[in-house]
PDB file of N, CA and C in Angstrom:
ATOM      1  N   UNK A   1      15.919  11.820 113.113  1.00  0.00           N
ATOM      2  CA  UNK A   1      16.554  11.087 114.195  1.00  0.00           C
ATOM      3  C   UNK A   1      16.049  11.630 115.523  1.00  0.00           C
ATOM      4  N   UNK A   2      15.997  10.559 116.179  1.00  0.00           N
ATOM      5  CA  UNK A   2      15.681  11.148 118.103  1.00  0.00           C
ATOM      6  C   UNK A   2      16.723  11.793 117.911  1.00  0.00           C
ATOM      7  N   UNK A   3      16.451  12.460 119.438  1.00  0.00           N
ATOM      8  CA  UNK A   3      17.662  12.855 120.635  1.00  0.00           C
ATOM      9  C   UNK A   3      18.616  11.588 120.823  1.00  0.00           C
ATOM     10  N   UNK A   4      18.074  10.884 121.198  1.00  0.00           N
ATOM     11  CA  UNK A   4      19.124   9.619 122.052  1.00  0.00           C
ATOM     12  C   UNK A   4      20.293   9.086 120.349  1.00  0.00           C
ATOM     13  N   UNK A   5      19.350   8.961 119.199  1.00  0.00           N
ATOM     14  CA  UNK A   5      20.393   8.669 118.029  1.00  0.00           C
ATOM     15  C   UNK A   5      21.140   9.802 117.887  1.00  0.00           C
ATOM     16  N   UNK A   6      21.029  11.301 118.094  1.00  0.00           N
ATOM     17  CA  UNK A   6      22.007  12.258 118.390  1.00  0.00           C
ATOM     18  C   UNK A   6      23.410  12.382 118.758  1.00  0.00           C
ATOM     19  N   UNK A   7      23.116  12.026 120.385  1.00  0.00           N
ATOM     20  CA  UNK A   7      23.456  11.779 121.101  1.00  0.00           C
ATOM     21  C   UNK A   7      24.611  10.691 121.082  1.00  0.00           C
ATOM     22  N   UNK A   8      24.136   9.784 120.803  1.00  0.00           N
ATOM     23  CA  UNK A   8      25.119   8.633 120.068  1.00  0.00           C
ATOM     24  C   UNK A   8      26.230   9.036 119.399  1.00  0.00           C
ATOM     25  N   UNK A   9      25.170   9.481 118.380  1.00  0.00           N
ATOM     26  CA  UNK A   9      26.363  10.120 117.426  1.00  0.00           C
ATOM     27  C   UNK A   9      27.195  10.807 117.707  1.00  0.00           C
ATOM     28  N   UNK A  10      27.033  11.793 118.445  1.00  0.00           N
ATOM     29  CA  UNK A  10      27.690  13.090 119.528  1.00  0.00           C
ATOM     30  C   UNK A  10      29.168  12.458 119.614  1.00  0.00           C
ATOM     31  N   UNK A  11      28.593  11.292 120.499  1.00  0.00           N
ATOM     32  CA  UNK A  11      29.878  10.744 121.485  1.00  0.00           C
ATOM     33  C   UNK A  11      30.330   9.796 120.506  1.00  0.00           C
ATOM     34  N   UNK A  12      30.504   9.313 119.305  1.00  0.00           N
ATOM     35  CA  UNK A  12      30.816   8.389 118.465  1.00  0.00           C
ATOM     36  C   UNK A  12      31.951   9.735 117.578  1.00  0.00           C
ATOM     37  N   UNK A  13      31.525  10.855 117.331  1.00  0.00           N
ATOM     38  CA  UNK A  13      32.201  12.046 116.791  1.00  0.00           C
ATOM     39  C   UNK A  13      33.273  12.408 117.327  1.00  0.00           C
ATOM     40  N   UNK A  14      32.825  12.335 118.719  1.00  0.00           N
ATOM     41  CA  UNK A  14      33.958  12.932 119.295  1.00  0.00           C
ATOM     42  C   UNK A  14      35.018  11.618 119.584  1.00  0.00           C
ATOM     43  N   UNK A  15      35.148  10.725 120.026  1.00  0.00           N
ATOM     44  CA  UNK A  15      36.101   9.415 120.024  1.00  0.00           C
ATOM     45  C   UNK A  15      36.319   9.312 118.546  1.00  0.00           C
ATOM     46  N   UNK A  16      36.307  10.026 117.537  1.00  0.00           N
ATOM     47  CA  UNK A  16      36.698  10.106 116.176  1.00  0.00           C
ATOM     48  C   UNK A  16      37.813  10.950 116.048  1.00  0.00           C
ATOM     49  N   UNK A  17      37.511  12.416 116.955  1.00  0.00           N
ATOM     50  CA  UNK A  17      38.701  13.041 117.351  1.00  0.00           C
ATOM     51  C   UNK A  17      39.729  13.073 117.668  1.00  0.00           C
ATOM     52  N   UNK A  18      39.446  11.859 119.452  1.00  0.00           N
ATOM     53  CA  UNK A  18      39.912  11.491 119.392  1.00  0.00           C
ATOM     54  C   UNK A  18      41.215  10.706 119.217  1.00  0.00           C
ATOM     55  N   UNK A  19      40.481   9.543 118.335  1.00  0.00           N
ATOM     56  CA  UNK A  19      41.545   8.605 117.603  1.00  0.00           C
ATOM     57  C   UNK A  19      42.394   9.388 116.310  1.00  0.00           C
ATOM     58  N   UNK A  20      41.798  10.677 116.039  1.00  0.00           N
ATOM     59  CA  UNK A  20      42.747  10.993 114.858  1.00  0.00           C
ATOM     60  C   UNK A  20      43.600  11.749 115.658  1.00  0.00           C
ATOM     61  N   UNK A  21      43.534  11.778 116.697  1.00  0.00           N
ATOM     62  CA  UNK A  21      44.890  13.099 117.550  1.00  0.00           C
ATOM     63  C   UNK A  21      45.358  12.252 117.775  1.00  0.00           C
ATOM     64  N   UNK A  22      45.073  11.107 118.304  1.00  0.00           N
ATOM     65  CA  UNK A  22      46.274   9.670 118.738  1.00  0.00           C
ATOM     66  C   UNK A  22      46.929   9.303 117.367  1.00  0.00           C
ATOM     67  N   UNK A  23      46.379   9.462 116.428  1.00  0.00           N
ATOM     68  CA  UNK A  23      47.138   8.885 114.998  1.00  0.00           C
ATOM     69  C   UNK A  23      47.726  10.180 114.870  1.00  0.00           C
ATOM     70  N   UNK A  24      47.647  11.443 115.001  1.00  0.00           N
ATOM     71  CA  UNK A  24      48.288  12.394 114.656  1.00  0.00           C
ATOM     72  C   UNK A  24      49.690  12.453 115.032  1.00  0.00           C
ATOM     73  N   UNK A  25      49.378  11.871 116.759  1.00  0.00           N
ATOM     74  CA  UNK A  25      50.471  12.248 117.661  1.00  0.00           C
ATOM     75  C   UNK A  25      51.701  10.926 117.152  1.00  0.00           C
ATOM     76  N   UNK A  26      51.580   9.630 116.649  1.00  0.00           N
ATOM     77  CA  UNK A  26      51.999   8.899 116.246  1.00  0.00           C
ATOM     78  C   UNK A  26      52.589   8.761 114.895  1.00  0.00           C
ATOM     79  N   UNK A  27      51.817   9.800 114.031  1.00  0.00           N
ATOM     80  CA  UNK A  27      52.418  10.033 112.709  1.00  0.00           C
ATOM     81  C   UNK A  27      51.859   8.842 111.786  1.00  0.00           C
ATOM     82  N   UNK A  28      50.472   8.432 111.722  1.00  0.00           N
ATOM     83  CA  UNK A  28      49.591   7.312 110.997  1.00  0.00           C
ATOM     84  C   UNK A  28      48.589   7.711 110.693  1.00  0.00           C
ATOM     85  N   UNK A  29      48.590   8.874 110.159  1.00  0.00           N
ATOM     86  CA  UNK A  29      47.362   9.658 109.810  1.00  0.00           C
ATOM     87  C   UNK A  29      46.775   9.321 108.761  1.00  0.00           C
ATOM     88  N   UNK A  30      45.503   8.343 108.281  1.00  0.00           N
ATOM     89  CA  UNK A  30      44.913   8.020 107.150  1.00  0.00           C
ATOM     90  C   UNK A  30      44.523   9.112 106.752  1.00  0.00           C
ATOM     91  N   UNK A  31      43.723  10.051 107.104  1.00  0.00           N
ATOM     92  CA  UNK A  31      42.573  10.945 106.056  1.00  0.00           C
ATOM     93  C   UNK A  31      42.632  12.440 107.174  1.00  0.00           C
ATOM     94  N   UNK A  32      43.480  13.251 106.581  1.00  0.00           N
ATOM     95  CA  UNK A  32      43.537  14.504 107.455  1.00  0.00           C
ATOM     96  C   UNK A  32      42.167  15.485 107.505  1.00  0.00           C
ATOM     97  N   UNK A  33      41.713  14.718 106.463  1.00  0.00           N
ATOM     98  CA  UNK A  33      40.045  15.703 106.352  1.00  0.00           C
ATOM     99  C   UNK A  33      38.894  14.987 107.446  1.00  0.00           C
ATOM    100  N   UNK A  34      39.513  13.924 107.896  1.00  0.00           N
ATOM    101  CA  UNK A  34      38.467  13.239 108.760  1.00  0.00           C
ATOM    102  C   UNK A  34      38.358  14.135 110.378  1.00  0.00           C
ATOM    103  N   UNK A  35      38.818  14.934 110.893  1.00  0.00           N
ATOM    104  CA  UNK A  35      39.195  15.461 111.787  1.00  0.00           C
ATOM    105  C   UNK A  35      37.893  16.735 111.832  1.00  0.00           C
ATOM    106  N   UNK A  36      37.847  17.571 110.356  1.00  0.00           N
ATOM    107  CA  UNK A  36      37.416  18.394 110.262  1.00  0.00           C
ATOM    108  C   UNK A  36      35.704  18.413 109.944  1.00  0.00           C
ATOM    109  N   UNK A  37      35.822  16.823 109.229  1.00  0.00           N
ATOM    110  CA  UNK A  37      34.507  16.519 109.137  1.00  0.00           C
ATOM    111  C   UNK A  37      33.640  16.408 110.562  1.00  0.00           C
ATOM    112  N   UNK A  38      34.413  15.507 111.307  1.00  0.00           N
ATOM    113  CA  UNK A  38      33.812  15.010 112.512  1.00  0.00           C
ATOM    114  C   UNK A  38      33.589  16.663 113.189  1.00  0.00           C
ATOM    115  N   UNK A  39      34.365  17.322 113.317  1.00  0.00           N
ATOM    116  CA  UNK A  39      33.838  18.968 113.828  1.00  0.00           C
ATOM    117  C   UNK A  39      32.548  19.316 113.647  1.00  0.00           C
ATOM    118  N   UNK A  40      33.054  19.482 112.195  1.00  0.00           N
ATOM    119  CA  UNK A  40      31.374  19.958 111.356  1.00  0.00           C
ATOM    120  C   UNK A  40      30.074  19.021 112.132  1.00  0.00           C
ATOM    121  N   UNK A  41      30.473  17.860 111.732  1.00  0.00           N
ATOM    122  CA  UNK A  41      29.123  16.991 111.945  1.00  0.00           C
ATOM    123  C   UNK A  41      28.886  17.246 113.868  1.00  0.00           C
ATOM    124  N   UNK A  42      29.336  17.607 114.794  1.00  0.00           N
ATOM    125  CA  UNK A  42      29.515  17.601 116.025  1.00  0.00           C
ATOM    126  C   UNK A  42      28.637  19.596 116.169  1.00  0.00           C
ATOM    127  N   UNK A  43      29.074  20.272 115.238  1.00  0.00           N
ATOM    128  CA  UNK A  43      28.261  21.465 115.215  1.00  0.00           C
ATOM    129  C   UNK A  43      27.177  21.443 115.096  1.00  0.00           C
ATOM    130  N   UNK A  44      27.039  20.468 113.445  1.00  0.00           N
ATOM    131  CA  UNK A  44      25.315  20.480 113.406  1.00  0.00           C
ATOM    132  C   UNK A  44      24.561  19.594 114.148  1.00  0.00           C
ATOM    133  N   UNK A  45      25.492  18.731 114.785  1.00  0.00           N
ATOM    134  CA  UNK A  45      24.346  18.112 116.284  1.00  0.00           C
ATOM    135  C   UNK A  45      23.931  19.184 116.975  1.00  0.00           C
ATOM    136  N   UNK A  46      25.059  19.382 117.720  1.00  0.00           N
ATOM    137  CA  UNK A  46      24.013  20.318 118.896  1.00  0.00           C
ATOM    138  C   UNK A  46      23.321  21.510 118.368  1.00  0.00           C
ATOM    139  N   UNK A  47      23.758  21.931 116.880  1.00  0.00           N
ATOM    140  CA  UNK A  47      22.541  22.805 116.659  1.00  0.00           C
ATOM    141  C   UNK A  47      21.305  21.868 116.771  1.00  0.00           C
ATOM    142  N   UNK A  48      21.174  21.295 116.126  1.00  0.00           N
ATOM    143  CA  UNK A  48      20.020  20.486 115.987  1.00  0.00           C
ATOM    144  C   UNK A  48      19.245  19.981 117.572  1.00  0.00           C
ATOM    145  N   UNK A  49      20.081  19.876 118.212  1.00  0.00           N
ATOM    146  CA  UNK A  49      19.579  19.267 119.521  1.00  0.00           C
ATOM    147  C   UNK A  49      19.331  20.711 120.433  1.00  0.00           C
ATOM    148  N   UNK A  50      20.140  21.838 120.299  1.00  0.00           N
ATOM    149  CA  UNK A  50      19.537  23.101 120.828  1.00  0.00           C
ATOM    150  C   UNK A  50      18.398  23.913 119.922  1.00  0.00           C
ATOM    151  N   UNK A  51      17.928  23.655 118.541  1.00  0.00           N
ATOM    152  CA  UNK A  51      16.808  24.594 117.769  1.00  0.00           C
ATOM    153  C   UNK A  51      15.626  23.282 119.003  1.00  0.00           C
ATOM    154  N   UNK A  52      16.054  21.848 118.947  1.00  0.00           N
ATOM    155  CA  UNK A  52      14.945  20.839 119.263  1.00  0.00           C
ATOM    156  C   UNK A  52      14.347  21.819 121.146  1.00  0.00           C
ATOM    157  N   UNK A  53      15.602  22.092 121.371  1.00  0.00           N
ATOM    158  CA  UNK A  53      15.517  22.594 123.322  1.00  0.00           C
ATOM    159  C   UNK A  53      14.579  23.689 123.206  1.00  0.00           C
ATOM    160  N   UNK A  54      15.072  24.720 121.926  1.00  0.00           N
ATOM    161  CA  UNK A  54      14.445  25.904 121.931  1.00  0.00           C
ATOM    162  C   UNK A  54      13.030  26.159 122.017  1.00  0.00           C
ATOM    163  N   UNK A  55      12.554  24.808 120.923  1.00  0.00           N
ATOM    164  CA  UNK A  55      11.717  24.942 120.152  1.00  0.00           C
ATOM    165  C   UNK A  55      10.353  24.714 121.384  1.00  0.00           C
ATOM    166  N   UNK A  56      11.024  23.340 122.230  1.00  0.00           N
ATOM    167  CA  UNK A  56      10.258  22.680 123.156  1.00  0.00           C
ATOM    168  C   UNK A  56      10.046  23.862 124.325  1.00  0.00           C
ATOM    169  N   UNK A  57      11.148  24.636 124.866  1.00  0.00           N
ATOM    170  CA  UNK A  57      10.578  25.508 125.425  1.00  0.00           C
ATOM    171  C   UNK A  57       9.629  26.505 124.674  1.00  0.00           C
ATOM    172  N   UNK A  58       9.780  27.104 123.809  1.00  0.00           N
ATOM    173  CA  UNK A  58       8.734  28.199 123.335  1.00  0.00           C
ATOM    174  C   UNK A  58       7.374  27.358 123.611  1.00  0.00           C
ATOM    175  N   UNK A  59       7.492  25.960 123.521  1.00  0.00           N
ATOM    176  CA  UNK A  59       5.639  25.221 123.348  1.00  0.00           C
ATOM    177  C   UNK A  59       5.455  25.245 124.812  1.00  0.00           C
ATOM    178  N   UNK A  60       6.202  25.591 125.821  1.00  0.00           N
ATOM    179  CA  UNK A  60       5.475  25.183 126.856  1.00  0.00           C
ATOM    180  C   UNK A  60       5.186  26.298 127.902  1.00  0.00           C
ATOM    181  N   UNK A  61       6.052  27.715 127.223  1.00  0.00           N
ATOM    182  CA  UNK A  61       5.952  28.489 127.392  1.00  0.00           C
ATOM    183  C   UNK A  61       4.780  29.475 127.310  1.00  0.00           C
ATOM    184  N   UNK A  62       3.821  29.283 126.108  1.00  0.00           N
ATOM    185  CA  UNK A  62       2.816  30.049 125.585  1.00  0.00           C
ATOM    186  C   UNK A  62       1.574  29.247 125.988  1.00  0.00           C
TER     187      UNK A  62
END
């Protein structure tokens, strides 16, 4: 995936959050594991998008 499909995703993860704290706060909670997933998947973005930052500086560096 690009950056920009990342990215997307990023902000699609987090309005996942979100909507499960608004269902939380309401007491309509479909899937209590959905909360924890969206975390996870929101970690390994920006790893992924900071090894991509890292990587691009070391090339332009040397």
């Amino acid at each position: 995936m690009n950056s920009d499909a990342l990215l997307k995703m990023l902000a699609d993860k987090r309005d996942d959050i979100m909507n499960f704290r608004l269902q939380l706060a309401t007491g309509v909670v479909d899937n209590c594991r959905r909360a924890r997933e969206a975390r996870r998947d929101i970690a390994r973005i920006k790893t992924i998008l900071r090894e991509r930052e890292i990587f691009a500086a070391k090339g332009t560096s040397e």
